[in-house]
C-alpha atoms as a PDB file:
ATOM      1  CA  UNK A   1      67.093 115.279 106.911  1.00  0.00           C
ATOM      2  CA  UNK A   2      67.464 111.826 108.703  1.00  0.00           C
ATOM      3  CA  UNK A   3      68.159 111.514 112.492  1.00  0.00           C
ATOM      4  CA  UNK A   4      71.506 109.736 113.957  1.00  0.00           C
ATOM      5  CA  UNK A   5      72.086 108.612 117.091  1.00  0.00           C
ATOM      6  CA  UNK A   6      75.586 108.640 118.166  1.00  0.00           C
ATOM      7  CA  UNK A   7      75.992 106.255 121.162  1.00  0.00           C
ATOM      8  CA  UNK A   8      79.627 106.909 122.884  1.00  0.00           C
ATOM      9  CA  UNK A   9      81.093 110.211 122.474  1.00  0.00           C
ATOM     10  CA  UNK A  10      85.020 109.275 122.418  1.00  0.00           C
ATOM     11  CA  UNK A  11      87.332 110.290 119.431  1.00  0.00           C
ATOM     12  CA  UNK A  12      85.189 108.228 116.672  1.00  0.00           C
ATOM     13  CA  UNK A  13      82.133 108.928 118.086  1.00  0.00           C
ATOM     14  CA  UNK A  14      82.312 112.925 118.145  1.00  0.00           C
ATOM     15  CA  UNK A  15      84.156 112.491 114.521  1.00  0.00           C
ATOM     16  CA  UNK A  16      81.212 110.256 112.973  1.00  0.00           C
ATOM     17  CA  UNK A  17      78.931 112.828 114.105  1.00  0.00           C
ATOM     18  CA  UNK A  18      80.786 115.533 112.101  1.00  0.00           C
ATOM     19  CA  UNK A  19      80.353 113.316 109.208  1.00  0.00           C
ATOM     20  CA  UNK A  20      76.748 112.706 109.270  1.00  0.00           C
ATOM     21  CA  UNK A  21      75.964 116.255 110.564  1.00  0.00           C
ATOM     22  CA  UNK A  22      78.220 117.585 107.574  1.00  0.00           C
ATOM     23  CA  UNK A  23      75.993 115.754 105.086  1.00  0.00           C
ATOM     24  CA  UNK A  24      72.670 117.326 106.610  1.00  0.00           C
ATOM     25  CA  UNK A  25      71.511 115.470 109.314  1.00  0.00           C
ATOM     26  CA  UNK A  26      70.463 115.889 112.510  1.00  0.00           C
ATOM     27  CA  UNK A  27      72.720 114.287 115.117  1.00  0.00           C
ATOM     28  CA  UNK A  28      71.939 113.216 118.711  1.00  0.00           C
ATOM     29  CA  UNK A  29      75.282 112.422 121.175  1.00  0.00           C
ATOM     30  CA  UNK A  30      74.879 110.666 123.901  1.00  0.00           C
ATOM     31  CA  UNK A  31      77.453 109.071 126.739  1.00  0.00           C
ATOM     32  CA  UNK A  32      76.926 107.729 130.075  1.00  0.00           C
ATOM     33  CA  UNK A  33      79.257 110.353 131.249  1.00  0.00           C
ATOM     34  CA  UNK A  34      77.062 113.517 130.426  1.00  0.00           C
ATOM     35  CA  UNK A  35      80.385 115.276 130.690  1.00  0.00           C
ATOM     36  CA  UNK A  36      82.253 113.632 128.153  1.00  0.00           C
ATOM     37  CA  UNK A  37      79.359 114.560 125.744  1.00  0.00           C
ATOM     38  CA  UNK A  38      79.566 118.034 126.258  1.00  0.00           C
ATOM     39  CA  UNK A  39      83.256 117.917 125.750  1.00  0.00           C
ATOM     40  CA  UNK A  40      83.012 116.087 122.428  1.00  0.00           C
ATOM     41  CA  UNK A  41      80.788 119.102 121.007  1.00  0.00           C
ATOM     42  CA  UNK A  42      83.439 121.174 122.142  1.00  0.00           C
ATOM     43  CA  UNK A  43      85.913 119.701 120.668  1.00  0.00           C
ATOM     44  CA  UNK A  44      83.583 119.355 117.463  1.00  0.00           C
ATOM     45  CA  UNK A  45      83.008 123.318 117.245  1.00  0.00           C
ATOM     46  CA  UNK A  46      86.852 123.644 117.410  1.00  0.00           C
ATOM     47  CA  UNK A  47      87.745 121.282 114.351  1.00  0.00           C
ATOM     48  CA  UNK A  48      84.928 122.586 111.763  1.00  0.00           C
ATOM     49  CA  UNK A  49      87.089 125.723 111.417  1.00  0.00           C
ATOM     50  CA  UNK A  50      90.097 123.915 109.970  1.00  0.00           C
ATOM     51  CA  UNK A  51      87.619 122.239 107.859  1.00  0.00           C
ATOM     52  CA  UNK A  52      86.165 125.174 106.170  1.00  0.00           C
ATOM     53  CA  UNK A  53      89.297 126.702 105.854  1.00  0.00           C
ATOM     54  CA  UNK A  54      89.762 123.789 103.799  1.00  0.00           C
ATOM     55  CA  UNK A  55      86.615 123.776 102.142  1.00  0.00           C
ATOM     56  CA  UNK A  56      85.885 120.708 103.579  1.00  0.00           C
ATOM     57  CA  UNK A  57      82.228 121.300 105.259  1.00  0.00           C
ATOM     58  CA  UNK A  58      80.375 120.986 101.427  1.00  0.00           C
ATOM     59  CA  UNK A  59      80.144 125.243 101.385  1.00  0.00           C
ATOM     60  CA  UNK A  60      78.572 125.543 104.635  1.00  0.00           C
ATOM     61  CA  UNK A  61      79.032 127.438 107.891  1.00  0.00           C
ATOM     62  CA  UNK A  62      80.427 125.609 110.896  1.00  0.00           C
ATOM     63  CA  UNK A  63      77.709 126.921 112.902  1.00  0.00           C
ATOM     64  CA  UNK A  64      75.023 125.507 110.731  1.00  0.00           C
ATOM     65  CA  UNK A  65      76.989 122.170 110.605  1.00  0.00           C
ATOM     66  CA  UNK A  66      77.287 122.583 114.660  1.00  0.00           C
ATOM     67  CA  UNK A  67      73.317 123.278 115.177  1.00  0.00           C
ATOM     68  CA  UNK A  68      72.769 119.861 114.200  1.00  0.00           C
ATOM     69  CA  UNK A  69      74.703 118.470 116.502  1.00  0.00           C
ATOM     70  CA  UNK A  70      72.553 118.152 120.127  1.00  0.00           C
ATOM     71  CA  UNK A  71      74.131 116.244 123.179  1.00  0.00           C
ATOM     72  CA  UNK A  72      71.629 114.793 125.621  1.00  0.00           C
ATOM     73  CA  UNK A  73      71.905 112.760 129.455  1.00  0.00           C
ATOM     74  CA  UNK A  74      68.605 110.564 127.715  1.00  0.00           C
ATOM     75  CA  UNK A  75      69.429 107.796 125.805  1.00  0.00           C
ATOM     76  CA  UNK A  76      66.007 107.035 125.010  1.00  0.00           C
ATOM     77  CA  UNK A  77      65.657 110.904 123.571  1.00  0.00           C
ATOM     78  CA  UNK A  78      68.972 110.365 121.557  1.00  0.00           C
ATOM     79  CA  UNK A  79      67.507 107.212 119.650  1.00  0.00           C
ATOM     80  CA  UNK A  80      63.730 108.770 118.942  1.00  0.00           C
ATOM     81  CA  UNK A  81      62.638 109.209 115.443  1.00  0.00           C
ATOM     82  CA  UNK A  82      66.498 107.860 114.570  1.00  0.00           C
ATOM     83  CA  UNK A  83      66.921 105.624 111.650  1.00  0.00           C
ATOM     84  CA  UNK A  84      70.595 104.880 112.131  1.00  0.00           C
ATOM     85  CA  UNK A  85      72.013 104.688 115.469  1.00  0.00           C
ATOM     86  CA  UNK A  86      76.215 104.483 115.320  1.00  0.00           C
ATOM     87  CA  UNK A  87      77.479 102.961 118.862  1.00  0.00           C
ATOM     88  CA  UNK A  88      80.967 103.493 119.641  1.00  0.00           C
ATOM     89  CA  UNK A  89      81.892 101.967 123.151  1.00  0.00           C
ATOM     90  CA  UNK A  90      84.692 100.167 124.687  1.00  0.00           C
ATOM     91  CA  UNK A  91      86.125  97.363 122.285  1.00  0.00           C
ATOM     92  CA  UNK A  92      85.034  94.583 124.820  1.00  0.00           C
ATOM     93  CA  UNK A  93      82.328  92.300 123.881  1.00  0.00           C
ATOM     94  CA  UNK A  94      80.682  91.984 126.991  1.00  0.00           C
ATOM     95  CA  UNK A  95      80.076  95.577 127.245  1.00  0.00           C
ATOM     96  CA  UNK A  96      78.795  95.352 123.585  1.00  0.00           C
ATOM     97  CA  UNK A  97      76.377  92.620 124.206  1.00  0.00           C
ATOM     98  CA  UNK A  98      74.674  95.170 126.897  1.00  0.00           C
ATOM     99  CA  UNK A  99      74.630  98.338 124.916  1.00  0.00           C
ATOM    100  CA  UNK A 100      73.114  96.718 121.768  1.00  0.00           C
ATOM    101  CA  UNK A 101      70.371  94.920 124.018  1.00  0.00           C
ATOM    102  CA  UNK A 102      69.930  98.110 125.614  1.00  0.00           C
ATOM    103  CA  UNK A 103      69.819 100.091 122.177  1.00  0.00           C
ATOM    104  CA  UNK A 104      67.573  97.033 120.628  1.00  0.00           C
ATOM    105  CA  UNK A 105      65.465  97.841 123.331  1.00  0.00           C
ATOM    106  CA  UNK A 106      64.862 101.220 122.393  1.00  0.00           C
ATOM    107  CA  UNK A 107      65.435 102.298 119.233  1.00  0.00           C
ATOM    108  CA  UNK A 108      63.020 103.053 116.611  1.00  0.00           C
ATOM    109  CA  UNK A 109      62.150  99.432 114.831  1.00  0.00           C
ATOM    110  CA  UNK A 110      63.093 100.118 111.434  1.00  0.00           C
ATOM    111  CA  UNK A 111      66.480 101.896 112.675  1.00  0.00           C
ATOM    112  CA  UNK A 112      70.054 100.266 111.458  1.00  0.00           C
ATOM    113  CA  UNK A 113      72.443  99.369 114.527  1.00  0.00           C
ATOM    114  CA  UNK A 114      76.185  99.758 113.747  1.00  0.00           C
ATOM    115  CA  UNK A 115      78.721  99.117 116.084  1.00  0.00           C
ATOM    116  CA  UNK A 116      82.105 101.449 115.227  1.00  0.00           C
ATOM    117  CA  UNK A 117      84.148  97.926 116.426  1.00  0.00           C
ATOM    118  CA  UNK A 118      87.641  97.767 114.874  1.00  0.00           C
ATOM    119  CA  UNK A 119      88.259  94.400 115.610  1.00  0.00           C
ATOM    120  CA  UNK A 120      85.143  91.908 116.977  1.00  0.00           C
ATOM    121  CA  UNK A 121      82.671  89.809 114.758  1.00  0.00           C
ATOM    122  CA  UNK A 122      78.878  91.350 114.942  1.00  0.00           C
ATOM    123  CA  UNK A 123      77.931  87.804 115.191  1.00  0.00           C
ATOM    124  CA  UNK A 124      79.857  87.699 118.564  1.00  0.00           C
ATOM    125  CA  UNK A 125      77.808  90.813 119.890  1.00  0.00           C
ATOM    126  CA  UNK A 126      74.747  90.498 118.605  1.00  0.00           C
ATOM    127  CA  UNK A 127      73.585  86.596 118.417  1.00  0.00           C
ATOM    128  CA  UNK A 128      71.064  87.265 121.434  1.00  0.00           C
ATOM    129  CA  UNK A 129      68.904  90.077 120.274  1.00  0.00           C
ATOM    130  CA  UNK A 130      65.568  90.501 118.375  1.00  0.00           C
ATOM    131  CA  UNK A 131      66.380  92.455 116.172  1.00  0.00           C
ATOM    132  CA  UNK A 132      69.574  91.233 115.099  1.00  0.00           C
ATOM    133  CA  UNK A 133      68.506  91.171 111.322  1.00  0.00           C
ATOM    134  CA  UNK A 134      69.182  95.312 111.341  1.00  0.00           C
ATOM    135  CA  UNK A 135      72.245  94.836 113.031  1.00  0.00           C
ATOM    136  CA  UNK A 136      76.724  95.323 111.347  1.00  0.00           C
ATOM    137  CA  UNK A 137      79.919  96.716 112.033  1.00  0.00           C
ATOM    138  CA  UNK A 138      80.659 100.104 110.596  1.00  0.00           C
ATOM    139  CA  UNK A 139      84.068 100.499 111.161  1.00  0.00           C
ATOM    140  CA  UNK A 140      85.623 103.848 110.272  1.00  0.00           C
ATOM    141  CA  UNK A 141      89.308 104.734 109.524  1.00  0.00           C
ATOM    142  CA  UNK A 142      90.036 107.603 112.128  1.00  0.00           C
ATOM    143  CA  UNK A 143      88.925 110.551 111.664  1.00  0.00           C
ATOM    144  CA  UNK A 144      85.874 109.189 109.355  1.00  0.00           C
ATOM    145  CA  UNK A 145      85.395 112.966 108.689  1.00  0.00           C
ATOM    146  CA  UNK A 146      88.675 112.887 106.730  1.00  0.00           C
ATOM    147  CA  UNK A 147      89.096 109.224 105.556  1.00  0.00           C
ATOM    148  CA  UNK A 148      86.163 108.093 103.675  1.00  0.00           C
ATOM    149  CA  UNK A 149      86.617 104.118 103.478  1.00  0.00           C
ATOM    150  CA  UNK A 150      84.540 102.410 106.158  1.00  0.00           C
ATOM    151  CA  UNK A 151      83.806  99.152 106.000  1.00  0.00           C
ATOM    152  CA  UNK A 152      80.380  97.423 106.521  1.00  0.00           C
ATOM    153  CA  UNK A 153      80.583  94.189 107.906  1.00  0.00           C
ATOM    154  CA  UNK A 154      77.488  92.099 108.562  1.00  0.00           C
ATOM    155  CA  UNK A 155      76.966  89.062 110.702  1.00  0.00           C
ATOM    156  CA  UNK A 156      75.224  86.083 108.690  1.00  0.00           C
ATOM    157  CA  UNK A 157      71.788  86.815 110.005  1.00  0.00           C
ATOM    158  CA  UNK A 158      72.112  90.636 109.532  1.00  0.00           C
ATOM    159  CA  UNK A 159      69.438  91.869 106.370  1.00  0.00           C
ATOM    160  CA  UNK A 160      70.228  92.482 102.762  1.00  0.00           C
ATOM    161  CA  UNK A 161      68.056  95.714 103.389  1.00  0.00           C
ATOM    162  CA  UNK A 162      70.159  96.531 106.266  1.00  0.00           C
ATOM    163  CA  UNK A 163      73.295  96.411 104.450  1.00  0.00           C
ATOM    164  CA  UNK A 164      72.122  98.413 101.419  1.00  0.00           C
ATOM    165  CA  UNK A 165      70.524 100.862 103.732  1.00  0.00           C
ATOM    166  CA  UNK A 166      73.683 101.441 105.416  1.00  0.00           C
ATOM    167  CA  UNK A 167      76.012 101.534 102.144  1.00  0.00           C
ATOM    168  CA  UNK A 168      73.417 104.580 100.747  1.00  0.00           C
ATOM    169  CA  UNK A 169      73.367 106.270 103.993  1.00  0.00           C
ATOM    170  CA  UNK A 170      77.328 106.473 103.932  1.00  0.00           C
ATOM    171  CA  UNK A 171      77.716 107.391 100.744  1.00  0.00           C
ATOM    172  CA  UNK A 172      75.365 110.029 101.035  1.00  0.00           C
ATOM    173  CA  UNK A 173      77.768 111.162 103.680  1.00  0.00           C
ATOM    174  CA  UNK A 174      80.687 111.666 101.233  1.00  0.00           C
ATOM    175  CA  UNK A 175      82.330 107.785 102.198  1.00  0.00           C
ATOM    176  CA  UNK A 176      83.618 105.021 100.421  1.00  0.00           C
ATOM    177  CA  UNK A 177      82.078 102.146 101.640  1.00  0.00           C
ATOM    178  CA  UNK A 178      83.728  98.399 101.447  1.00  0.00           C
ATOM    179  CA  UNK A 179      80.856  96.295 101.636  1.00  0.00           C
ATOM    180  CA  UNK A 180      81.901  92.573 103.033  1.00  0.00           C
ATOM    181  CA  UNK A 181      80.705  89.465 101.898  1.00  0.00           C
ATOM    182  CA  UNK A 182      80.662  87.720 105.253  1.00  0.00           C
ATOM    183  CA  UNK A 183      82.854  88.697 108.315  1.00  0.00           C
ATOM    184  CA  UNK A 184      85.657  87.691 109.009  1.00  0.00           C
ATOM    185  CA  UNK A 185      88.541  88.977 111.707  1.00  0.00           C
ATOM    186  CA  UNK A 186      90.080  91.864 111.073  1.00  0.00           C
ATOM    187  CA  UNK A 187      87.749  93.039 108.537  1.00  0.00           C
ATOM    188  CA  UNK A 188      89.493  94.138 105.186  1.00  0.00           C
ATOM    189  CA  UNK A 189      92.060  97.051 106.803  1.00  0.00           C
ATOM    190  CA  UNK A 190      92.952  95.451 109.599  1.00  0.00           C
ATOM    191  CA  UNK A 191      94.299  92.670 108.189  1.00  0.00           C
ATOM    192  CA  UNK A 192      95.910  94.350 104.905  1.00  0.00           C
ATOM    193  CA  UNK A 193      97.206  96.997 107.831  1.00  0.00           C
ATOM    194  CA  UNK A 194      98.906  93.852 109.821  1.00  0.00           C
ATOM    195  CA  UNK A 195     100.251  92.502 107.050  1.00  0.00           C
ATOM    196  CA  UNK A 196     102.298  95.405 106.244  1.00  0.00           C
ATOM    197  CA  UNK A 197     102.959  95.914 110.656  1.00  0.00           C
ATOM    198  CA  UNK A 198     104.222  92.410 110.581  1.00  0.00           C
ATOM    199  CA  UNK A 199     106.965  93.129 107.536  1.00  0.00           C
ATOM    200  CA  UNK A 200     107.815  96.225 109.338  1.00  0.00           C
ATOM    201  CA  UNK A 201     108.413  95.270 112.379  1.00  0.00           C
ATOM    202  CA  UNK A 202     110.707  92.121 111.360  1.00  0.00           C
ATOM    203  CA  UNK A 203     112.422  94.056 108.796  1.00  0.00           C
ATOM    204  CA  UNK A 204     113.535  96.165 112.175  1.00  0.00           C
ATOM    205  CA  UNK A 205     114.134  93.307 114.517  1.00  0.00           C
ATOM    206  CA  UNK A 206     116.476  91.565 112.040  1.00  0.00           C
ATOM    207  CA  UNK A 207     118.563  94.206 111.445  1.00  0.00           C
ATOM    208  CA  UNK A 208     117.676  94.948 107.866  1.00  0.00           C
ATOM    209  CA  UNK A 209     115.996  98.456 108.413  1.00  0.00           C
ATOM    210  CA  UNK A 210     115.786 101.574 110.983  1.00  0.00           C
ATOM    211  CA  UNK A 211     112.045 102.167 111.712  1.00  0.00           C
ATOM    212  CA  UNK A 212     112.715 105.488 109.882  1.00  0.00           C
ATOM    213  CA  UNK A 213     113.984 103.520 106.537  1.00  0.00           C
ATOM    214  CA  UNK A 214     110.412 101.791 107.088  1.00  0.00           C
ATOM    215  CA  UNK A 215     108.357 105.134 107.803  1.00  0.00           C
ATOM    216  CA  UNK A 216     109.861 106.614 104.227  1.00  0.00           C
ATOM    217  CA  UNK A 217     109.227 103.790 102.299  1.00  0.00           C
ATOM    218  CA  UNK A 218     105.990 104.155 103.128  1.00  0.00           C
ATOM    219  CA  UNK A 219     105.533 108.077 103.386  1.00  0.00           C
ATOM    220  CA  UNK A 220     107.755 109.106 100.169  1.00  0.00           C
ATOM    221  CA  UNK A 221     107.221 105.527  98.131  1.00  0.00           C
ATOM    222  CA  UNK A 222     104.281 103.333  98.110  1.00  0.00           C
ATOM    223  CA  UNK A 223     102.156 105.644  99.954  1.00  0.00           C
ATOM    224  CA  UNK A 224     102.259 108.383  97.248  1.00  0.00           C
ATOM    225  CA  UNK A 225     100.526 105.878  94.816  1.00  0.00           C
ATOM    226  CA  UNK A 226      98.079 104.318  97.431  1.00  0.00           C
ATOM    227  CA  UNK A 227      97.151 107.914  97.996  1.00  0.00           C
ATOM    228  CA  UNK A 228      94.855 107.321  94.866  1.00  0.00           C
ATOM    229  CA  UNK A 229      94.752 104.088  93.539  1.00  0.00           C
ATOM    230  CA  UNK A 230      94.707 100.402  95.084  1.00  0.00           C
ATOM    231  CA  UNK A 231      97.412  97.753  95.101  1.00  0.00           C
ATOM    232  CA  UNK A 232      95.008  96.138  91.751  1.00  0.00           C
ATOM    233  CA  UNK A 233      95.217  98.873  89.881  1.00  0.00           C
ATOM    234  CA  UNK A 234      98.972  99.527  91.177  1.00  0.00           C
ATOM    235  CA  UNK A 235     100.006  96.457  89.857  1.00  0.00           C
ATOM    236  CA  UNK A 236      97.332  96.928  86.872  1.00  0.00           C
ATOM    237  CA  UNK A 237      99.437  99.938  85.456  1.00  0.00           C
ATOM    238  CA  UNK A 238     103.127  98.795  86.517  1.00  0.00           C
ATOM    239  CA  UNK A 239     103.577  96.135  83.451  1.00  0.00           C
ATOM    240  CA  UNK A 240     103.352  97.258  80.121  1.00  0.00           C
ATOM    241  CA  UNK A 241     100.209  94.518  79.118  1.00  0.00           C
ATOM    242  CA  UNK A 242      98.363  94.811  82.393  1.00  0.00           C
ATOM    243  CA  UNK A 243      97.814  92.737  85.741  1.00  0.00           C
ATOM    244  CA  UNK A 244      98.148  89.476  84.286  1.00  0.00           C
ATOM    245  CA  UNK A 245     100.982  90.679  82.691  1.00  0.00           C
ATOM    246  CA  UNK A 246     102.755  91.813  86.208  1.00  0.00           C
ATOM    247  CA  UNK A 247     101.786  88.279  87.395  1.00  0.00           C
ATOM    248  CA  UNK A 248     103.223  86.449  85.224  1.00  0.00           C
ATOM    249  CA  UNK A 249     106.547  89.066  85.669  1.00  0.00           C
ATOM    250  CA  UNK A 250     106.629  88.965  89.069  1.00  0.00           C
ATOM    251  CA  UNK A 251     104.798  86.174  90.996  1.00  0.00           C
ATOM    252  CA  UNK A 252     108.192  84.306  91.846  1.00  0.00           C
ATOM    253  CA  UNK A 253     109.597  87.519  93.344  1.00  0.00           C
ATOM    254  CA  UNK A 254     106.473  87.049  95.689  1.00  0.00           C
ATOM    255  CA  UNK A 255     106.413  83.540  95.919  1.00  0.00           C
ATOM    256  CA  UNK A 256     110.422  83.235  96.978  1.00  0.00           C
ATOM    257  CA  UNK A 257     109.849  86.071  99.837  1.00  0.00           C
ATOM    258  CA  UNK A 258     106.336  84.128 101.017  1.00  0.00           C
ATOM    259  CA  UNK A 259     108.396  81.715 102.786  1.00  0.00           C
ATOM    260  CA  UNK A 260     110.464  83.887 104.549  1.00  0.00           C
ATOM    261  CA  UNK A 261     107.715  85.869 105.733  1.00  0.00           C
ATOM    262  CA  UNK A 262     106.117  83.144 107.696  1.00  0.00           C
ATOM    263  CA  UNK A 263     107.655  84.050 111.179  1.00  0.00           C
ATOM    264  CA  UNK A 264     106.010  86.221 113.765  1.00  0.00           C
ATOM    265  CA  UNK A 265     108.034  88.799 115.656  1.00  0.00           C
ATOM    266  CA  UNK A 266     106.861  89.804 118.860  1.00  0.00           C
ATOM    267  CA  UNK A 267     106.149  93.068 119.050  1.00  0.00           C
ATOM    268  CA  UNK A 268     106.435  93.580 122.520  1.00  0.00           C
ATOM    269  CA  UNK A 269     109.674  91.762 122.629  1.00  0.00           C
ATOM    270  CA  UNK A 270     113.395  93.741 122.059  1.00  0.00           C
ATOM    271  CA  UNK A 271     112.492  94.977 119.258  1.00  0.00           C
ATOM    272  CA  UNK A 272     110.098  97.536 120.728  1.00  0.00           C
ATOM    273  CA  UNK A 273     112.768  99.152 122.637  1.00  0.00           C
ATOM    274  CA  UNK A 274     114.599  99.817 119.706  1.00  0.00           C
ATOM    275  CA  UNK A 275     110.875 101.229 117.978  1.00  0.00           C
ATOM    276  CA  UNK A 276     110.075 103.165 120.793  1.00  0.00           C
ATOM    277  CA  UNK A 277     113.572 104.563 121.489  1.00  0.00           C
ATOM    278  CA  UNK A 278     113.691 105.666 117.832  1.00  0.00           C
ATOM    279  CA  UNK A 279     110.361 107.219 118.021  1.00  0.00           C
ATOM    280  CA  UNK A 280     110.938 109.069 121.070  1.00  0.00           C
ATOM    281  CA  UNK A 281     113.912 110.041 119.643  1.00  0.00           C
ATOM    282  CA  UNK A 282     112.102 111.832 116.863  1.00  0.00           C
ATOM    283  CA  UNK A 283     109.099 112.889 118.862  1.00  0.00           C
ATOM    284  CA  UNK A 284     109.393 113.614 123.197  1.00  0.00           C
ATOM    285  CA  UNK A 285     105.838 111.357 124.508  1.00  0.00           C
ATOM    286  CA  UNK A 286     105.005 114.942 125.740  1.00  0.00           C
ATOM    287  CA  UNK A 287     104.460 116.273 121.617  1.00  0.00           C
ATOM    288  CA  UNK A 288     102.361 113.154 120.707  1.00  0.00           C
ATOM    289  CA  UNK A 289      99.177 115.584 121.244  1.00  0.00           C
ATOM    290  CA  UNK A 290     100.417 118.069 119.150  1.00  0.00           C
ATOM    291  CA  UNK A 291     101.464 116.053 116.279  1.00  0.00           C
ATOM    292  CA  UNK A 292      98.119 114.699 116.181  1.00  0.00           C
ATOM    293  CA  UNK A 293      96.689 118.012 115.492  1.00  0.00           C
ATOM    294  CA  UNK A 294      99.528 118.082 112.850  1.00  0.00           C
ATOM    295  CA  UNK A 295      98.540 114.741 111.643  1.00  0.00           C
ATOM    296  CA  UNK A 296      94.591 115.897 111.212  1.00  0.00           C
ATOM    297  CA  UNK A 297      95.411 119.003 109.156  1.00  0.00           C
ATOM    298  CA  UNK A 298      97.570 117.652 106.493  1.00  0.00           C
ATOM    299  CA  UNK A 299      94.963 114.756 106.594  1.00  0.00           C
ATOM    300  CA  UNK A 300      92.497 117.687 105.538  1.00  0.00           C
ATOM    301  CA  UNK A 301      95.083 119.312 103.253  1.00  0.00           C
ATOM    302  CA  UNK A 302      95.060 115.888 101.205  1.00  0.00           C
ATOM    303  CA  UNK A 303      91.662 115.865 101.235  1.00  0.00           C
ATOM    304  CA  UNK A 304      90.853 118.695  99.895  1.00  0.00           C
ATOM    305  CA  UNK A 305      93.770 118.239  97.159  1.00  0.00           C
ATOM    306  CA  UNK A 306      92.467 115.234  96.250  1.00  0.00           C
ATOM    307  CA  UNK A 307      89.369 116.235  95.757  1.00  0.00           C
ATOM    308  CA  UNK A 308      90.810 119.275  93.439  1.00  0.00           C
ATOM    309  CA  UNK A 309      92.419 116.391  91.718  1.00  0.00           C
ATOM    310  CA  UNK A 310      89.814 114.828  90.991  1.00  0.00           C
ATOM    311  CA  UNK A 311      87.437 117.476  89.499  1.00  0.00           C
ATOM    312  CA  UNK A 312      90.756 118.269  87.417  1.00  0.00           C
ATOM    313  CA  UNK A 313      92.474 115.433  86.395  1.00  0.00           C
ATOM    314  CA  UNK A 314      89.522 112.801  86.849  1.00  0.00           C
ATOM    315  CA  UNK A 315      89.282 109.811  89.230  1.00  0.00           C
END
């Protein structure tokens, strides 16, 4: 059993720490407001019901998953003996640059330092330190307990150890790790993600589409295929001789909408009245908690479907 450190006890950080404790090990939380801590465990005890009513806690109790999980006002006791410490603060870099000098500080010397940023370079963050060698970016999809991709992103003076250190660790915790080359902004998801926000959002500003023709495209189209396979193989199985074969089909479909797909919309312009009308229109601001809740448990009914699936049919 390995010891994690969980530094920032917001939505990813309580939900990486029912990943890690879900694969066996021991889990420390800690937040400089003592009382968000003790909420996330709360909050942790009430979700590992759903998932081992979906059989989603690898056959074991959620009170045995829970007893690994401590909380602590120490951060010094939360990063003892750990050999992975997962730091999930503010998305500001200043505020990074001072909690991974403070955690480079501390920690163990041999422990990996991964920031749960969505968005800034670990080069930006961690230039300063040490020990920057053992320091990435593992940036989860939310929940990480139900999505398994995360992507490892190192800056250029971050280890080869450290990388495949961090690549074993998360697959050991049931995840699917995309392992970067180099960083870059955005990642991998963030910028396949705002490639697809940016088509949606002129499609709706233009006129072409209501944000619901959009949403179904997506939900009851593309989505039911991405739900297992990548756009490679996608495109890999959707000509009858292959990718190259799709290529050489359809490239100038691509290549004539390229062009007209060069032009930003702002999203907080007009059309985000008509987006946020719609939305509101299908969901009162006041149900947005509860649809989350909805949004988690189908995310757990896929998962454990796909994973059915998969034993079945193959993967």
């Amino acid at each position: 059993m390995a010891k994690i450190a969980v530094v920032g006890s917001g939505f990813i950080g309580r939900a990486w720490a029912i990943s890690f404790a879900r694969a066996g090990n021991e889990v420390a939380m800690w937040d400089q407001a003592p009382a968000a801590t003790e909420g996330a465990r709360d909050y942790i005890a009430g979700v590992l019901g759903d998932l081992e009513a979906n059989d989603l806690l690898r056959g074991q109790a959620p009170d045995a998953v829970l007893a690994r999980i401590s909380v602590t006002t120490d951060l010094g006791e939360a990063l003892r003996g750990a050999s992975h410490v997962q730091e999930n603060t503010p998305e500001k870099r200043d505020i990074k640059r001072e909690v991974f000098s403070l955690i480079d500080g501390v920690a163990e010397a041999d422990a990996v330092i991964a920031s749960s940023s969505s968005a800034l370079l670990p080069s930006t963050f961690t230039d300063h330190l040490a020990g920057r060698h053992r320091c990435l970016v593992v940036h989860p999809l939310n929940p990480p307990y139900l999505i398994p991709a995360a992507e490892v992103v190192p800056a250029p003076w971050t280890s080869r150890e450290t990388v495949e250190r961090t690549r074993a660790l998360l697959v050991d915790a049931g995840h699917a790790p995309l392992v970067m080359k180099r960083e870059l902004d955005g990642f991998i998801m963030n910028r396949l993600q705002g490639a697809l926000l940016e088509e949606a959002f002129r499609l709706v500003a233009d006129g072409y589409a209501s944000i619901e023709d959009v949403d179904i495209g997506i939900r009851d189209g593309l989505a039911l295929r991405w739900s297992f396979m990548g756009p490679f193989e996608t495109i890999d199985l959707n000509a009858p001789a292959g990718v190259r074969d799709y290529v050489e089909r359809y490239q100038g479909l691509y290549e004539n909408l390229f062009s007209q797909m060069q032009r930003r919309v702002d999203w907080a312009g007009p059309v985000l009245e008509t987006v946020e009308t719609d939305r509101r229109a299908k969901l009162p601001r006041e149900k947005l908690v509860e649809r989350q809740v909805w949004r988690d448990r189908r995310l757990m009914a896929l998962a454990a479907h796909k994973r059915k699936s998969e034993e079945d049919i193959g993967k």
